[in-house]
PDB file of N, CA and C in Angstrom:
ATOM      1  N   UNK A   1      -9.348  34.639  89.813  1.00  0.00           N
ATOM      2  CA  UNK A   1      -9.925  33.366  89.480  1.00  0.00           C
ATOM      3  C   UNK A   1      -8.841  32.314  89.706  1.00  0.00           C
ATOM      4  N   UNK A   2      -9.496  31.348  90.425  1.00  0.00           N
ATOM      5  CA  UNK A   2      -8.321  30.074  90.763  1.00  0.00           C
ATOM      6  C   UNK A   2      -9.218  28.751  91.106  1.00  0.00           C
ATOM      7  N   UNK A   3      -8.135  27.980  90.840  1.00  0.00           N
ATOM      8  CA  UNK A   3      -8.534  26.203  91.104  1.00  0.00           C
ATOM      9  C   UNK A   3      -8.766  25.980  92.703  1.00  0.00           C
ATOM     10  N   UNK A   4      -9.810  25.936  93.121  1.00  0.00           N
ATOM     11  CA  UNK A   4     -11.110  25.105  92.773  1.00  0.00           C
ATOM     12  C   UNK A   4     -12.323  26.209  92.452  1.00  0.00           C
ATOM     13  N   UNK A   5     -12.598  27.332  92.582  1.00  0.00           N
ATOM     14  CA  UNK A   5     -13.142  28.487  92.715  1.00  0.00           C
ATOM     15  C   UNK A   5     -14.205  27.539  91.672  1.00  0.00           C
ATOM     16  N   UNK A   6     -15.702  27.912  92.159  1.00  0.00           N
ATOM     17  CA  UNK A   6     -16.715  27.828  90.616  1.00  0.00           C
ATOM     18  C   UNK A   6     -17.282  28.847  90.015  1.00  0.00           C
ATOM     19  N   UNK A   7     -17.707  29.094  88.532  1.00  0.00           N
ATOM     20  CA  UNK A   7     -17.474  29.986  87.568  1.00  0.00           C
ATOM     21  C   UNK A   7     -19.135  29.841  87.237  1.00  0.00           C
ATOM     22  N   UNK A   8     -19.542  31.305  86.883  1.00  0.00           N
ATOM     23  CA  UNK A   8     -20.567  30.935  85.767  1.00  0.00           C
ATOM     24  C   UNK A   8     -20.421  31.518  84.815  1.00  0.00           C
ATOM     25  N   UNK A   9     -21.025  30.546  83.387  1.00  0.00           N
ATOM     26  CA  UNK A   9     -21.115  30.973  82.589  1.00  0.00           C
ATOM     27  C   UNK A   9     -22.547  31.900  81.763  1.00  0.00           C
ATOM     28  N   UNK A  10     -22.265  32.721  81.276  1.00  0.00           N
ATOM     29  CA  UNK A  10     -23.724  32.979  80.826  1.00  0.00           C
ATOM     30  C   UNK A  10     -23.140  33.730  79.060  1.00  0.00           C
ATOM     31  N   UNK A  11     -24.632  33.010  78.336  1.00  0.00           N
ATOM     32  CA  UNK A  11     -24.252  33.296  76.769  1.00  0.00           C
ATOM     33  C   UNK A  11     -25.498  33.709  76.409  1.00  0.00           C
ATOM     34  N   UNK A  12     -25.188  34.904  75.305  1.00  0.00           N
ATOM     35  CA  UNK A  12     -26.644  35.973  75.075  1.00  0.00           C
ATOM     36  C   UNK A  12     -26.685  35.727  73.112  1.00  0.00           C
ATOM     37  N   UNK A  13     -27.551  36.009  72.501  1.00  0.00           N
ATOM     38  CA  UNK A  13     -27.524  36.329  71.436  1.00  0.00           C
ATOM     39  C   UNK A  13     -27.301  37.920  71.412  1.00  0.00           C
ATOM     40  N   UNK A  14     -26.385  38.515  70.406  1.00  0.00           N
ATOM     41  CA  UNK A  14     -26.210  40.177  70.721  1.00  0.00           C
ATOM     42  C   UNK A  14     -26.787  40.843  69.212  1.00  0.00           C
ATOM     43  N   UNK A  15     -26.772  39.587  68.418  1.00  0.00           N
ATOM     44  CA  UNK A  15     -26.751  40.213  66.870  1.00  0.00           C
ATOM     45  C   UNK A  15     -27.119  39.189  66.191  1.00  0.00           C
ATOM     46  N   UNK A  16     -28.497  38.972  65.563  1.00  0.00           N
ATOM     47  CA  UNK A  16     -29.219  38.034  64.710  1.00  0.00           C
ATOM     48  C   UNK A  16     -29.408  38.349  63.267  1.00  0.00           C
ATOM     49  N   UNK A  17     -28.708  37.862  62.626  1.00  0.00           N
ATOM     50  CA  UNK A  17     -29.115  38.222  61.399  1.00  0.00           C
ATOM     51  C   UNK A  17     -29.742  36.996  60.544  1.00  0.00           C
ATOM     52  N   UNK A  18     -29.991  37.364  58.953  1.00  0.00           N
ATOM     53  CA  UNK A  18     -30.579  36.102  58.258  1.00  0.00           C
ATOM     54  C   UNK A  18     -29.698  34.610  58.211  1.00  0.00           C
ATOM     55  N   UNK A  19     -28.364  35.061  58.008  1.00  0.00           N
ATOM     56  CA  UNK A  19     -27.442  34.019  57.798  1.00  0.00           C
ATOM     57  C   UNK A  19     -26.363  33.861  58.752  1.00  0.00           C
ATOM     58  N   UNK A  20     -26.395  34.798  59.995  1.00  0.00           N
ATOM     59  CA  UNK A  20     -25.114  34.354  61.307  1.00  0.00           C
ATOM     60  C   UNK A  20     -26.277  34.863  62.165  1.00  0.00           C
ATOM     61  N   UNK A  21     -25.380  33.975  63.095  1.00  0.00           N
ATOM     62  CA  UNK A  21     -25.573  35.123  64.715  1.00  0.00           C
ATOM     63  C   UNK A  21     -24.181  35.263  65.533  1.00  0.00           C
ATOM     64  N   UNK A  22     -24.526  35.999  66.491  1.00  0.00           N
ATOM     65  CA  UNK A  22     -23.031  36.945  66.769  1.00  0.00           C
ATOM     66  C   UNK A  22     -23.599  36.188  68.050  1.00  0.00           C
ATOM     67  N   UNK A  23     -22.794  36.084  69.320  1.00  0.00           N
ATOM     68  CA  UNK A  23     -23.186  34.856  70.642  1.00  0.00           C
ATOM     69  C   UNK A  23     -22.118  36.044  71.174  1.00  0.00           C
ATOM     70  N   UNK A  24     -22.477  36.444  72.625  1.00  0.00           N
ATOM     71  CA  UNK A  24     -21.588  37.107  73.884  1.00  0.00           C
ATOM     72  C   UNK A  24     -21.072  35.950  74.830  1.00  0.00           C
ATOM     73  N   UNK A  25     -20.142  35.853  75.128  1.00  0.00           N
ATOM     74  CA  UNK A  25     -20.246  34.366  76.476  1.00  0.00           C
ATOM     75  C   UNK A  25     -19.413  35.454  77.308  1.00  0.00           C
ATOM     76  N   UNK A  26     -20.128  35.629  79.049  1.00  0.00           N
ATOM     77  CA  UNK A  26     -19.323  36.074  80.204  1.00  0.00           C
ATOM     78  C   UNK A  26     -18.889  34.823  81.014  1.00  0.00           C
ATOM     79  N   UNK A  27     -17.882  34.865  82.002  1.00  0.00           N
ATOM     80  CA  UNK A  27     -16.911  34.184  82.396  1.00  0.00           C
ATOM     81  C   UNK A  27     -17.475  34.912  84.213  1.00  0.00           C
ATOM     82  N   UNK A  28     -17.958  34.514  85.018  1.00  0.00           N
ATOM     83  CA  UNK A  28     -17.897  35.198  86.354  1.00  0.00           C
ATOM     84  C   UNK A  28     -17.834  34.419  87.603  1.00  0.00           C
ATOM     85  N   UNK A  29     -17.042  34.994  88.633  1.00  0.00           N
ATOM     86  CA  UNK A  29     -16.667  33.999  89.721  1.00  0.00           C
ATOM     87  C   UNK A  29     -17.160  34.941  91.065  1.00  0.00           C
ATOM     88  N   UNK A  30     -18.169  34.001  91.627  1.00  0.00           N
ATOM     89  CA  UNK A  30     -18.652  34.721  92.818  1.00  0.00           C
ATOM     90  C   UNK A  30     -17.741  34.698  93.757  1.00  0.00           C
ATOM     91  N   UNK A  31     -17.698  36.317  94.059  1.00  0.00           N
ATOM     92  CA  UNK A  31     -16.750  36.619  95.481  1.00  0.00           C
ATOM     93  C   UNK A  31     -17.691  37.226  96.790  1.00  0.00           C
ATOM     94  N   UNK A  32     -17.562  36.326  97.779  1.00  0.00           N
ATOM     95  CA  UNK A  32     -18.172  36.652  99.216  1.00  0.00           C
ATOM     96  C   UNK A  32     -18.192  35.499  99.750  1.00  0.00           C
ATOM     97  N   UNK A  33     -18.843  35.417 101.011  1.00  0.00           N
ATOM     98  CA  UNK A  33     -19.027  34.827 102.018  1.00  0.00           C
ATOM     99  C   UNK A  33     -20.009  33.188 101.694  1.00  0.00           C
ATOM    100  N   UNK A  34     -20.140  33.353 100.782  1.00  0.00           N
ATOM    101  CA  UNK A  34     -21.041  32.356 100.837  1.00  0.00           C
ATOM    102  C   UNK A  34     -22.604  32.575 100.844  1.00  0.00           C
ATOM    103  N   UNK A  35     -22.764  33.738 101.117  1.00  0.00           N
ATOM    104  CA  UNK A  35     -24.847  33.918 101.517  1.00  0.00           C
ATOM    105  C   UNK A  35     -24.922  35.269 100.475  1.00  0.00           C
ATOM    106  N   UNK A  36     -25.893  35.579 101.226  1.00  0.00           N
ATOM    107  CA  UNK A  36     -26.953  36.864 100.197  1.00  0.00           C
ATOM    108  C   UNK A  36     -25.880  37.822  99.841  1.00  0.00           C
ATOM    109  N   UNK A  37     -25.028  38.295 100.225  1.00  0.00           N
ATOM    110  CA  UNK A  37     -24.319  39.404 100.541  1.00  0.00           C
ATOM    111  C   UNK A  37     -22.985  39.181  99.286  1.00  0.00           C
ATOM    112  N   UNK A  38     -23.262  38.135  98.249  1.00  0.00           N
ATOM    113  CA  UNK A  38     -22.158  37.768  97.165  1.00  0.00           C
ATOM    114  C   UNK A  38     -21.926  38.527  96.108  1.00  0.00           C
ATOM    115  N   UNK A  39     -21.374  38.594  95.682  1.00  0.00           N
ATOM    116  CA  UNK A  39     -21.600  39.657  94.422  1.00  0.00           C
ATOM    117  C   UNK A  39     -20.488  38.713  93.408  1.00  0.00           C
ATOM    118  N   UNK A  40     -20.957  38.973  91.636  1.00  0.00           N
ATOM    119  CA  UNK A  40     -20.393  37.935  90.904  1.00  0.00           C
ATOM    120  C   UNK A  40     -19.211  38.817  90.723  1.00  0.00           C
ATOM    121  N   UNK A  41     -17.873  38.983  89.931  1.00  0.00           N
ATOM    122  CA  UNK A  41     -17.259  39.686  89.320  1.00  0.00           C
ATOM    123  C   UNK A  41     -17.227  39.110  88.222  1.00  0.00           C
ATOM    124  N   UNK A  42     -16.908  39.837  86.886  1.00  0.00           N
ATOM    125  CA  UNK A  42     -16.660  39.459  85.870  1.00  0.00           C
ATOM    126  C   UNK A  42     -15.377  39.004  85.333  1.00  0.00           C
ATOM    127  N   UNK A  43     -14.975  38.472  85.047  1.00  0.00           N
ATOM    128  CA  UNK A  43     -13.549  37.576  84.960  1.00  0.00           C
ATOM    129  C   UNK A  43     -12.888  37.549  83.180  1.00  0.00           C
ATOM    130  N   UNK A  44     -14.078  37.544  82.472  1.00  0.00           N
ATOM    131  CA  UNK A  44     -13.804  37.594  80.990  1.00  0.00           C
ATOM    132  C   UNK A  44     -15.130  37.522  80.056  1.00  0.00           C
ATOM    133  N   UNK A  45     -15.223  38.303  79.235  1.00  0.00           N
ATOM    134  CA  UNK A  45     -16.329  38.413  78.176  1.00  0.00           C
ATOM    135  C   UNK A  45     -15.737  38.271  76.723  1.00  0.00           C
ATOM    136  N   UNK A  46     -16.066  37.724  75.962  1.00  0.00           N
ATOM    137  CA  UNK A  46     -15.825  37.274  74.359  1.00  0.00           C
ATOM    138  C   UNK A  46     -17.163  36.844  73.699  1.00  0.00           C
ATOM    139  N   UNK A  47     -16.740  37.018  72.388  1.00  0.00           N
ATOM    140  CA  UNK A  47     -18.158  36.890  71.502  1.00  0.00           C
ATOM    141  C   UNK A  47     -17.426  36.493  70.100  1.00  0.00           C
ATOM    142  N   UNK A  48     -18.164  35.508  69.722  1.00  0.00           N
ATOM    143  CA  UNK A  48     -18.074  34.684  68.244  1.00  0.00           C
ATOM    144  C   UNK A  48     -19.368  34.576  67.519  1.00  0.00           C
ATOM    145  N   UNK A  49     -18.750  34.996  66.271  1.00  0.00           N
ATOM    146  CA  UNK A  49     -19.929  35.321  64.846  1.00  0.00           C
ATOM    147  C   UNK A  49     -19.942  33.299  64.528  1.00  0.00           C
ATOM    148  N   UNK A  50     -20.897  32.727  64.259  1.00  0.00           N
ATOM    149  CA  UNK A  50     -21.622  31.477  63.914  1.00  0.00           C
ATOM    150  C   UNK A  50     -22.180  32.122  62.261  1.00  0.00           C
ATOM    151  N   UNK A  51     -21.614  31.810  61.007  1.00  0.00           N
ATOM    152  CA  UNK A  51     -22.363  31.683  59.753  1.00  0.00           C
ATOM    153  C   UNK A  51     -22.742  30.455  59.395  1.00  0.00           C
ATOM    154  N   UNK A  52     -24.030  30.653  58.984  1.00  0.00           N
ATOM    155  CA  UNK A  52     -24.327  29.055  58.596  1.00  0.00           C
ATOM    156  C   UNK A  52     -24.261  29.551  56.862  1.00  0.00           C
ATOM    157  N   UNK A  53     -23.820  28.018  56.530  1.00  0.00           N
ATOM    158  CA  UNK A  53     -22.871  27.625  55.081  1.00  0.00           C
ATOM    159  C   UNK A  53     -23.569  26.522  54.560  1.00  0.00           C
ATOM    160  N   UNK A  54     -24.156  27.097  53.372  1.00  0.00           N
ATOM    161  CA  UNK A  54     -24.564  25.445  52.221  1.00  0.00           C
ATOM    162  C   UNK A  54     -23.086  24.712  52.165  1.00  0.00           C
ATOM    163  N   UNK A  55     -23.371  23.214  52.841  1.00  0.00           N
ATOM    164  CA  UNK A  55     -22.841  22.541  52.452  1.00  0.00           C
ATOM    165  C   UNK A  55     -21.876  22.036  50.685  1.00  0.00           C
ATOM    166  N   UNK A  56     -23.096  22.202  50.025  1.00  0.00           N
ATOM    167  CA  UNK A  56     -22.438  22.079  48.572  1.00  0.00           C
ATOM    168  C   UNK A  56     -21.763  23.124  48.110  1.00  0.00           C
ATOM    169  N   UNK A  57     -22.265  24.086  48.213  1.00  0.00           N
ATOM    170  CA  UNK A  57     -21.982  25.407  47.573  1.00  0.00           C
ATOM    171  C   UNK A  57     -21.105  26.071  48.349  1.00  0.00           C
ATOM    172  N   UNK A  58     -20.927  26.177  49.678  1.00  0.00           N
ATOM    173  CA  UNK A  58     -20.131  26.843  50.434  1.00  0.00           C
ATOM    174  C   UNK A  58     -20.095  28.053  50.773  1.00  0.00           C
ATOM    175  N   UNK A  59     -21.582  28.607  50.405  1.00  0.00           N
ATOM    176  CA  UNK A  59     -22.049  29.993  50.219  1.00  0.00           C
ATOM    177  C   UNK A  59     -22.411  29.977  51.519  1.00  0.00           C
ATOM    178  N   UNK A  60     -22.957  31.550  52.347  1.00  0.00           N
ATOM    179  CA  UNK A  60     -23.648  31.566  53.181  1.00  0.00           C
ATOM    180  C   UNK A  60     -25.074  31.103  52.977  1.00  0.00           C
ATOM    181  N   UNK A  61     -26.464  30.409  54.015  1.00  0.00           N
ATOM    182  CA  UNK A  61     -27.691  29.975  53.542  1.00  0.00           C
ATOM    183  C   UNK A  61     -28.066  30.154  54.864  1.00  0.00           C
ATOM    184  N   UNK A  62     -29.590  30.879  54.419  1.00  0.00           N
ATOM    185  CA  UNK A  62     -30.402  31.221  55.435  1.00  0.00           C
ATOM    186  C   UNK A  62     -30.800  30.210  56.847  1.00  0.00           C
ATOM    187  N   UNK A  63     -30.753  30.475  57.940  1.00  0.00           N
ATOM    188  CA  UNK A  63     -30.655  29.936  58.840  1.00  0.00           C
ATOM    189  C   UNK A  63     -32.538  29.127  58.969  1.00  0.00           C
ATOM    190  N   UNK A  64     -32.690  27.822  59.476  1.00  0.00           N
ATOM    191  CA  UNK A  64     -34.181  27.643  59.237  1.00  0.00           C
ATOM    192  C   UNK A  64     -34.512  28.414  60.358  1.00  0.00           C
ATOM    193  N   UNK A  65     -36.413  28.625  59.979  1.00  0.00           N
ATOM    194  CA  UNK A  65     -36.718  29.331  61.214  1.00  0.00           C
ATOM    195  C   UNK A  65     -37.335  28.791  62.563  1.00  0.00           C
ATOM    196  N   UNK A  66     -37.394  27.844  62.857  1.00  0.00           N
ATOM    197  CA  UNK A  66     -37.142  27.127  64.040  1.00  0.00           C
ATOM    198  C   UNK A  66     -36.386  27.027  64.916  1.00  0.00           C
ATOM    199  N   UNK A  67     -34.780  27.296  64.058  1.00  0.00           N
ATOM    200  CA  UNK A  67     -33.652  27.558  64.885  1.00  0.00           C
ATOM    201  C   UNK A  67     -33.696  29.359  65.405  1.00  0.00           C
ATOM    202  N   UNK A  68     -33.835  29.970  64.137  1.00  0.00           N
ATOM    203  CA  UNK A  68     -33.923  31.347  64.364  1.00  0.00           C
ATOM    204  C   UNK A  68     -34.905  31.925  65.866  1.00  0.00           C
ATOM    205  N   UNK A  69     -36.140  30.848  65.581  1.00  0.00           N
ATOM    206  CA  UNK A  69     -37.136  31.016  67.069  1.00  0.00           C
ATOM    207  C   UNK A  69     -36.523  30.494  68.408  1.00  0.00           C
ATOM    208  N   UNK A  70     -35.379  29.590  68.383  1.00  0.00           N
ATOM    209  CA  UNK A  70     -35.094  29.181  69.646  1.00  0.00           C
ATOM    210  C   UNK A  70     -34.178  30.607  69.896  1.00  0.00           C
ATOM    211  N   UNK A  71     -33.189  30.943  68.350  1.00  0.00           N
ATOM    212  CA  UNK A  71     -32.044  31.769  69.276  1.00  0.00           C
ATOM    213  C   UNK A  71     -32.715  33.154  69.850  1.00  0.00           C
ATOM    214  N   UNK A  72     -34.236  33.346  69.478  1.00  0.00           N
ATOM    215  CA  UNK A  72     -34.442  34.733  69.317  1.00  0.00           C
ATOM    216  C   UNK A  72     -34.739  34.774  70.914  1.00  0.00           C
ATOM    217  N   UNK A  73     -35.224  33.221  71.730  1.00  0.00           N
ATOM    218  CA  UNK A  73     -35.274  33.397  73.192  1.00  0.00           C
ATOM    219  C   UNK A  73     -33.708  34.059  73.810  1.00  0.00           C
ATOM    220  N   UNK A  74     -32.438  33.777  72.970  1.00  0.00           N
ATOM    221  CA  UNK A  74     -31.660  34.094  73.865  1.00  0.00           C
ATOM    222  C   UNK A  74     -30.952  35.538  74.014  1.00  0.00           C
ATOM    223  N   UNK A  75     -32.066  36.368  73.001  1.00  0.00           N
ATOM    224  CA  UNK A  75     -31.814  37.581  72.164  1.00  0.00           C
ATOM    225  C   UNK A  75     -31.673  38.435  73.530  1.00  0.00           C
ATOM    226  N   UNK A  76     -30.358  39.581  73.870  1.00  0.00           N
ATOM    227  CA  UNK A  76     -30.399  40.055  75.107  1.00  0.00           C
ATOM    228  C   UNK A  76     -31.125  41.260  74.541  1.00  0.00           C
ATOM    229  N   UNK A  77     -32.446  41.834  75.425  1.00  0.00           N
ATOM    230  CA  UNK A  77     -33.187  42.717  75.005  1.00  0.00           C
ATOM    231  C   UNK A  77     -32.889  43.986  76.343  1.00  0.00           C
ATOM    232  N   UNK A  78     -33.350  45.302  75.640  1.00  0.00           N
ATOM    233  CA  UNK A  78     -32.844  46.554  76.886  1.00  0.00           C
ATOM    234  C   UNK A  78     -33.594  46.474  78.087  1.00  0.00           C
ATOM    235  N   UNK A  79     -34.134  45.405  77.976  1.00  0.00           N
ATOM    236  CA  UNK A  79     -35.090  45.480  79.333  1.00  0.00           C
ATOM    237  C   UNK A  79     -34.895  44.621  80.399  1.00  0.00           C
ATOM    238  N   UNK A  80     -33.798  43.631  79.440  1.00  0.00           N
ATOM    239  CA  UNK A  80     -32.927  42.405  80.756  1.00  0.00           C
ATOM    240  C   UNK A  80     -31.898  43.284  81.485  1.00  0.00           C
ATOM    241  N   UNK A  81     -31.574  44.582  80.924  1.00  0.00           N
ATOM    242  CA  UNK A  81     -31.150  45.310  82.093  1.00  0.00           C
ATOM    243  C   UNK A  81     -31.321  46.479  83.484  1.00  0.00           C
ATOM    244  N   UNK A  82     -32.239  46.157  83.047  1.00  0.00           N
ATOM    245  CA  UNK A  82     -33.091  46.970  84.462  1.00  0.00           C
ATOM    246  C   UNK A  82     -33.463  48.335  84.148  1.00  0.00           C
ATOM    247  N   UNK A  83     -32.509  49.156  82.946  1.00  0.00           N
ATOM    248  CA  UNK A  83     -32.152  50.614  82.820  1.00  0.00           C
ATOM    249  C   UNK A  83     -31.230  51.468  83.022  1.00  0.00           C
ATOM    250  N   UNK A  84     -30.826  50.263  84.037  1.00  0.00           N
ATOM    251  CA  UNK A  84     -30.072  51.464  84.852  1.00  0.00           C
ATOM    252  C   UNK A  84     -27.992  50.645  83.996  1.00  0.00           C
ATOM    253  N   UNK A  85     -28.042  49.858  83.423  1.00  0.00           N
ATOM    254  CA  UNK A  85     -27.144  49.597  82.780  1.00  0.00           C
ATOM    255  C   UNK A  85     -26.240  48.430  83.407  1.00  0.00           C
ATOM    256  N   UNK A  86     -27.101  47.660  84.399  1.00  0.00           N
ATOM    257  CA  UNK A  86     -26.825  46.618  84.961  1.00  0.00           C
ATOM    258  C   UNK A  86     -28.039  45.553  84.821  1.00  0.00           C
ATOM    259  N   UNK A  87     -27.905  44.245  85.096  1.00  0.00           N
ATOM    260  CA  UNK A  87     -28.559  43.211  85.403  1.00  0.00           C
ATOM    261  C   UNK A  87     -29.258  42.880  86.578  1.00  0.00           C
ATOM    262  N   UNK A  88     -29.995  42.268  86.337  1.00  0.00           N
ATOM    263  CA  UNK A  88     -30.596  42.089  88.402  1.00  0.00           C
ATOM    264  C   UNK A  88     -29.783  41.601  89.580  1.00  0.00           C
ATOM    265  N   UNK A  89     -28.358  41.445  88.704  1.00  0.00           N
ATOM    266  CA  UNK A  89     -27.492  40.819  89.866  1.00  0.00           C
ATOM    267  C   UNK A  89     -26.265  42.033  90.308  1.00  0.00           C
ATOM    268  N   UNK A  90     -26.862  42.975  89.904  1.00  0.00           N
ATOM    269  CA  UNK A  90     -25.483  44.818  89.394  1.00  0.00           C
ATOM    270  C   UNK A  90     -24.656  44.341  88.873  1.00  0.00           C
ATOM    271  N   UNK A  91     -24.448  43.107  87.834  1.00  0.00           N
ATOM    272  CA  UNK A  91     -23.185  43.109  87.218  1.00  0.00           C
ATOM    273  C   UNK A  91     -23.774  43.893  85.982  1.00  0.00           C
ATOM    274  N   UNK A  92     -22.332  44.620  85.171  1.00  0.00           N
ATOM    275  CA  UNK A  92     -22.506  45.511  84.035  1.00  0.00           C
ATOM    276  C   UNK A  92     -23.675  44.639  83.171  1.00  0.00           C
ATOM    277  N   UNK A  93     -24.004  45.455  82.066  1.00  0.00           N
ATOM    278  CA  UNK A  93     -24.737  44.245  81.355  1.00  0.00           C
ATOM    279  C   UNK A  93     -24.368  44.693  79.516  1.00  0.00           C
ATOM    280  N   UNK A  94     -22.773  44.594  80.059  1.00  0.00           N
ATOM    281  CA  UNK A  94     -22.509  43.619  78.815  1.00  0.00           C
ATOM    282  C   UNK A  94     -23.216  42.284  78.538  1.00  0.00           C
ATOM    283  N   UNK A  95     -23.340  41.539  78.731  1.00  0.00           N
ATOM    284  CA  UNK A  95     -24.399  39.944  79.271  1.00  0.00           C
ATOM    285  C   UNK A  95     -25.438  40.491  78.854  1.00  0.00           C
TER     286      UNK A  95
END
C-alpha cells in the first residue's frame, strides 16, 4: 500500500447486542491492471466494540430500536459469503 494507490473501505456489524455493537472495518487496495482481471488484497482488518451509555448515570442503556434496525442491515450474515468462505469478490470473508 502506497501514496497515491486508492483503498476501500468496507465495515460489517459482527456482534449486536442489547447495549454495544462490535463493527469489523477492512482496509483493501486493488492490485491489477486496471480491468476485470483485478483482484482486491487485504491490507488491514480491525474491529471496535461501540457501548451506548446513559448520559446521567453512566451506566450502559439499551440501544433505541430504530438504530438497532438500521445496524441490523449491516449485520454480516453466512450467506454474504458464498459458502465457500469468501465473498463475491474471493477476498477471505473476514468482511
Amino acid at each position: 500500500m502506497e501514496y497515491p494507490n486508492n483503498l476501500d473501505l468496507a465495515l460489517s456489524v459482527v456482534q449486536l447486542g442489547k447495549t454495544s455493537v462490535t463493527y469489523e472495518i477492512g482496509v483493501f487496495e486493488a492490485r491489477g491492471d486496471g480491468k476485470d482481471n483485478d483482484k482486491e488484497q487485504v491490507c488491514a482488518v480491525g474491529s471496535f466494540v461501540h457501548v451506548f451509555v446513559d448520559s446521567k448515570s453512566r451506566r450502559p442503556k439499551v440501544m433505541e430500536s430504530q438504530l438497532r434496525m438500521g445496524l441490523e442491515r449491516l449485520m454480516r450474515r453466512p450467506e454474504d459469503t458464498g459458502g465457500d468462505g469468501k465473498d463475491g469478490k474471493g477476498r477471505k470473508a473476514k468482511l
